[in-house]
Protein backbone atom coordinates (compact mmCIF):
# COMPACT_ATOMS: atom_id res chain seq x y z
CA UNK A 1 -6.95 98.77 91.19
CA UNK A 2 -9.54 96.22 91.77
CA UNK A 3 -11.97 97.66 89.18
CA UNK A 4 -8.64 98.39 86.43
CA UNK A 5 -8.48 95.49 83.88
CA UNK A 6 -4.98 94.21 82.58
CA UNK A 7 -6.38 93.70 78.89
CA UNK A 8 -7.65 96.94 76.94
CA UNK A 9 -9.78 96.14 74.54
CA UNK A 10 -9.32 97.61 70.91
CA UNK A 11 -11.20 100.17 69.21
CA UNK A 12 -13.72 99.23 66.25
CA UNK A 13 -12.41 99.20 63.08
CA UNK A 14 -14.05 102.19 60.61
CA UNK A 15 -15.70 99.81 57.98
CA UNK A 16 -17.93 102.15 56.21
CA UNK A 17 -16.22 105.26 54.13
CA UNK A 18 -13.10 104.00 54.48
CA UNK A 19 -12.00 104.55 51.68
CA UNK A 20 -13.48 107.68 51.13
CA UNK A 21 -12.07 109.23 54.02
CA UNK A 22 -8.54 108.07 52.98
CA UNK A 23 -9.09 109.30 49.39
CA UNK A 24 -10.11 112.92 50.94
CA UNK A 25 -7.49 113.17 53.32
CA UNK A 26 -4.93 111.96 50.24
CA UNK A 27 -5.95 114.85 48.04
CA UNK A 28 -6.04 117.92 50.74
CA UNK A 29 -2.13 116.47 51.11
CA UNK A 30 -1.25 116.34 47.66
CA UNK A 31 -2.55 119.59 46.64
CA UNK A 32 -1.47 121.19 49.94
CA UNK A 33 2.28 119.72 48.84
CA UNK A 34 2.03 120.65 45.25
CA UNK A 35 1.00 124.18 46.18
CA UNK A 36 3.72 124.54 48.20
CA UNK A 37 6.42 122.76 45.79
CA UNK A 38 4.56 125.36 42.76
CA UNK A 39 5.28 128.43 45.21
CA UNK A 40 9.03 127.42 46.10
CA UNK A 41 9.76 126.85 42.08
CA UNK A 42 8.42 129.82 41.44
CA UNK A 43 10.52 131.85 44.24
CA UNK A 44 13.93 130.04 42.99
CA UNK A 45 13.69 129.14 39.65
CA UNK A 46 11.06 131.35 37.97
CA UNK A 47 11.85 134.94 39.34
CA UNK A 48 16.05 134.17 38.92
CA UNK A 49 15.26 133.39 35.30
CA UNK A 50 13.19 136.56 34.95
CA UNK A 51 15.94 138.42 36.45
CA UNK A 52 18.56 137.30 34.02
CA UNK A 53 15.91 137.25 30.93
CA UNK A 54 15.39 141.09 31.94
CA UNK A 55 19.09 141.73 32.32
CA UNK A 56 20.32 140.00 29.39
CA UNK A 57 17.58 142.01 27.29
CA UNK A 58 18.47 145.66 29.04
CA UNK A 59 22.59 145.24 27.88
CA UNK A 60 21.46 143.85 24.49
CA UNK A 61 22.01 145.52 21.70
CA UNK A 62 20.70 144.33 18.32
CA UNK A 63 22.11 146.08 15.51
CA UNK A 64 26.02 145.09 16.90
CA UNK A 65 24.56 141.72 17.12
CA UNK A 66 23.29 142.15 13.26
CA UNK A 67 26.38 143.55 12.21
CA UNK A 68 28.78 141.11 13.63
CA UNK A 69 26.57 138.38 12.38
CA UNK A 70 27.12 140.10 9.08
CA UNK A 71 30.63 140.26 9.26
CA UNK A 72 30.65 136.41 10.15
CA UNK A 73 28.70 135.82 6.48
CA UNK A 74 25.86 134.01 8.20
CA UNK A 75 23.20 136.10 5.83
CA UNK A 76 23.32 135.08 2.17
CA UNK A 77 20.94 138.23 1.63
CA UNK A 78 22.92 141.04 3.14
């Protein structure tokens, strides 16, 4: 322990490309988290509303949809 000293001394601080470095490391993390938040949307929000969309449009019929709109007297033409 003679040769040990009590005191560390600190590191130099990184002057040059500071910022740089910070800026770099700032955008690999944001577009790292937005490509994950764009993939998770997708998964729970975008491909449940295409599976309803598609539903909705395979029960729907059009021409009972026309006629009880007709019936209703929302067309002035029919």
């Amino acid at each position: 322990m003679a040769g040990e000293s009590a005191v560390s001394t600190a590191s130099k601080p990184q002057m040059r490309g500071l910022l740089n470095a910070v800026i770099k490391r700032n955008i690999i993390v944001a577009l790292a988290l937005s490509g994950v938040a764009g993939f998770t949307f997708k998964q729970l929000i975008g491909n449940e509303r295409k599976r309803k969309y598609a539903e909705f449009y395979r029960t729907y019929d059009a021409e009972k949809e026309f006629e009880e709109m007709r019936k209703k007297g929302l067309f002035q033409s029919c």
